[in-house]
Protein backbone atom coordinates (compact mmCIF):
# COMPACT_ATOMS: atom_id res chain seq x y z
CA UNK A 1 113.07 -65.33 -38.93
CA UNK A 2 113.01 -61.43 -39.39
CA UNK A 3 115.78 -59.40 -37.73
CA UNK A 4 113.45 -57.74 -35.52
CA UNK A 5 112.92 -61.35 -33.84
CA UNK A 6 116.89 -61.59 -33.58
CA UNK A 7 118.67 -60.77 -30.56
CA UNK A 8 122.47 -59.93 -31.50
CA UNK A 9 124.84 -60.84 -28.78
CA UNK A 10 128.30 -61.67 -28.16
CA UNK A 11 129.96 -64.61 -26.36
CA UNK A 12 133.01 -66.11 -24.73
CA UNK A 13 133.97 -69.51 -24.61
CA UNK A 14 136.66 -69.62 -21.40
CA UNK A 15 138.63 -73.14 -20.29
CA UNK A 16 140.13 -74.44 -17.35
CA UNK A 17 142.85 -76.22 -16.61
CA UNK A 18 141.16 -79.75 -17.67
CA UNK A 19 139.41 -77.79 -20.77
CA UNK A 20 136.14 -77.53 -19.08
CA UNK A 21 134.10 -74.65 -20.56
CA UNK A 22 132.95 -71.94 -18.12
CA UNK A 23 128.76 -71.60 -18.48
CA UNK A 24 126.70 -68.89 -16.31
CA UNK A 25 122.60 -68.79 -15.30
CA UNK A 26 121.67 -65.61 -15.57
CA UNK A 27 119.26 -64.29 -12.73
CA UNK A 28 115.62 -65.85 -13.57
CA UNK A 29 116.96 -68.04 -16.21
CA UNK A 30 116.73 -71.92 -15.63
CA UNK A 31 119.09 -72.32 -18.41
CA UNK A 32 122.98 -72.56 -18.69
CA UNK A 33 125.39 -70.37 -21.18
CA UNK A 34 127.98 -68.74 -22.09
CA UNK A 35 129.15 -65.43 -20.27
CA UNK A 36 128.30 -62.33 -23.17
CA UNK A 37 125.29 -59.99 -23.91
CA UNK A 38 124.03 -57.57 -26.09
CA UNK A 39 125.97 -54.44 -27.59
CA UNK A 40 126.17 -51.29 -26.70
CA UNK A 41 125.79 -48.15 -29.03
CA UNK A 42 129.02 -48.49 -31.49
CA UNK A 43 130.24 -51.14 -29.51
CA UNK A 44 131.91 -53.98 -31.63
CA UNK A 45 131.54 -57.87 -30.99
CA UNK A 46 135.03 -58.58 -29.79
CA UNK A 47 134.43 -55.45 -27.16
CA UNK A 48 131.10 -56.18 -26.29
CA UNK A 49 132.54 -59.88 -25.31
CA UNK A 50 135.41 -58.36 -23.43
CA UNK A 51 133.45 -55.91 -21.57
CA UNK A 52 130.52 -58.31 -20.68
CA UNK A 53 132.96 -61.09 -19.62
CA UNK A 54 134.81 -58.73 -16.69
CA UNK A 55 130.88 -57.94 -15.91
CA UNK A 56 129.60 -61.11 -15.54
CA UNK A 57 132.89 -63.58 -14.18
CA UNK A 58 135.50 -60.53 -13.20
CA UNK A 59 137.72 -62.16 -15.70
CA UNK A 60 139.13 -59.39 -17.72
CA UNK A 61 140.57 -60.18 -21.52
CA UNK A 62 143.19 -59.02 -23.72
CA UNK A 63 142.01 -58.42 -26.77
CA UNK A 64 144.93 -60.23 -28.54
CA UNK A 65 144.34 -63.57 -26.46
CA UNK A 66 140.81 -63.62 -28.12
CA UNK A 67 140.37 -65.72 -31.18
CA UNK A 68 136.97 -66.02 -33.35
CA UNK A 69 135.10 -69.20 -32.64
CA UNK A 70 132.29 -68.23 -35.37
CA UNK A 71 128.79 -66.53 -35.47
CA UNK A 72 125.81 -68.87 -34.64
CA UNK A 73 122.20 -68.53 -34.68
CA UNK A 74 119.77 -70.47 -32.56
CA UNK A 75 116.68 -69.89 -30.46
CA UNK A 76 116.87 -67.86 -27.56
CA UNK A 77 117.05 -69.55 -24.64
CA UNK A 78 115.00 -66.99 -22.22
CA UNK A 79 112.96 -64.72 -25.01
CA UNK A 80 110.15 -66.74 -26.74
CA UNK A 81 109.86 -66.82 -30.37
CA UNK A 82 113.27 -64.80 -30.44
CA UNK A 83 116.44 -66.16 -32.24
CA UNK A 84 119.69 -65.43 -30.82
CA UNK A 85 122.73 -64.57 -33.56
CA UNK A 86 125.86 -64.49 -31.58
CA UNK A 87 129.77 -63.37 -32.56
CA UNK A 88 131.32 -66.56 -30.65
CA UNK A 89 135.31 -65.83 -29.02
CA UNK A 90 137.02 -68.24 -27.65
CA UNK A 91 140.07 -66.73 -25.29
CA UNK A 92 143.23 -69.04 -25.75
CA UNK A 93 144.51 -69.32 -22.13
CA UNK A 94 143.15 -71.00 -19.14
CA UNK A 95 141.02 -69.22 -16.68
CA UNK A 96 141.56 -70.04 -12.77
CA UNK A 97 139.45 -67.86 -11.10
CA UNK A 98 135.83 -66.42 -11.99
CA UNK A 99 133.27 -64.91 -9.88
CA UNK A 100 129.54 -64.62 -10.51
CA UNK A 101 128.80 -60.88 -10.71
CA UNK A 102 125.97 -58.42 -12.21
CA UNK A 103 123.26 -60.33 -13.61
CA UNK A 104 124.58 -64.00 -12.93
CA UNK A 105 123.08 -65.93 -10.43
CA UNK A 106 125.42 -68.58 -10.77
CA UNK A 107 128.58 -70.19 -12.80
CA UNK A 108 130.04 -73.90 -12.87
CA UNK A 109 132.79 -75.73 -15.58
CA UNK A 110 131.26 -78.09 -17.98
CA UNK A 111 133.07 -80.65 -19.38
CA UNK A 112 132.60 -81.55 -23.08
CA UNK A 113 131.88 -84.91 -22.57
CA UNK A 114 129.51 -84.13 -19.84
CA UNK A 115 127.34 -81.94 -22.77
CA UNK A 116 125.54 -84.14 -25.09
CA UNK A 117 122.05 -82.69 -25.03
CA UNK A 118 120.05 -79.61 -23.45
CA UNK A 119 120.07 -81.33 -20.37
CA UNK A 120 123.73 -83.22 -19.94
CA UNK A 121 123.25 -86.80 -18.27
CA UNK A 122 125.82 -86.26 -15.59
CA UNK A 123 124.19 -83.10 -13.79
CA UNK A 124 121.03 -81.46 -13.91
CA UNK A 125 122.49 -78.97 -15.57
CA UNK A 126 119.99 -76.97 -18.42
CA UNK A 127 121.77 -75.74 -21.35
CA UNK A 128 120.80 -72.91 -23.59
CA UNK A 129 120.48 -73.82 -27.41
CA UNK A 130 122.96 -72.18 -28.66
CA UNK A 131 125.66 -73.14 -26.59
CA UNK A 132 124.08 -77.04 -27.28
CA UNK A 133 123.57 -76.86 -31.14
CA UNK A 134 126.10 -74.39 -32.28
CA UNK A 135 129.08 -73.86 -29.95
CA UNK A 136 129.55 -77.28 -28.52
CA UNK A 137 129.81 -79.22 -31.71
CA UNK A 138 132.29 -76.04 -33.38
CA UNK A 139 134.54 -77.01 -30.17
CA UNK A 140 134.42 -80.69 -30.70
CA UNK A 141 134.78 -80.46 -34.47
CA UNK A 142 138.05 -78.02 -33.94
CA UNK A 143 139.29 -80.08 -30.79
CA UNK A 144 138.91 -83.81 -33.05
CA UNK A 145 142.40 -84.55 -35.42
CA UNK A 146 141.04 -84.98 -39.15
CA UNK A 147 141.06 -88.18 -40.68
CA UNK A 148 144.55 -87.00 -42.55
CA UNK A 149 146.26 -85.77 -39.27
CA UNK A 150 149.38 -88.29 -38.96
CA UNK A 151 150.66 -88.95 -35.70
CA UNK A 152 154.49 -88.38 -35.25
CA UNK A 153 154.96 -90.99 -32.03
């Protein structure tokens, strides 16, 4: 795909207490994701994430309690025949409280067992391809002990 048919963006994975990931629906989106958006001017990916977070939840982040899940590309989940490349953070402490604000219509916790495909089996929740494809399984792969991880009980 060229880059004029890829939307840059940047995105924050946030937890709760049970490790539930925190997905938004933006307004006229049927589709579930993660709270970020496009840069602005000169704006870099860790600010653009910190800045659209407090925008679209009202949870504001330290810089320094944000740690770099990856950069994924998958197809946009509301702009057809776009691909989405996003700079993935993943903010290391657990988030109580988090409003829908600006452009979100709506927020709810997903579980990561609850996420197996676009559509998880427990909800009618829709999920965006990226967060599906590319985010979920990073989370899984990081959260799952290697086969040469020794337990010490």
């Amino acid at each position: 795909m060229t880059d004029d048919r890829v939307i840059t963006v940047s995105a924050v994975v946030l937890r709760n207490e049970s490790g539930a990931l925190l997905i938004v629906r933006k307004v006229g989106s049927s589709r579930f994701m993660l709270p970020g958006g496009k840069p602005e001017p000169g704006e870099a990916p860790r600010e653009t994430a910190i800045r659209e977070c407090a925008e679209e939840t009202g949870v504001r982040l330290p810089a320094r309690d944000l740690t770099e899940l990856g950069t994924f590309t998958a197809a946009a989940a509301n702009e057809v025949g776009f691909a989405v490349r996003a700079n993935v953070f993943e903010y290391r402490r657990v988030v109580q409280d988090a409003t829908a604000a600006a452009e979100i219509a709506e927020l709810r916790w997903l579980s990561l067992d609850d996420a197996g495909s676009t559509r998880t089996e427990n909800t009618s929740v829709s999920l965006a391809p990226l967060l599906v494809e590319q985010v979920i399984p990073a989370l899984r792969s990081r959260d799952q002990p290697s086969a040469g991880d020794v337990s010490l009980n």
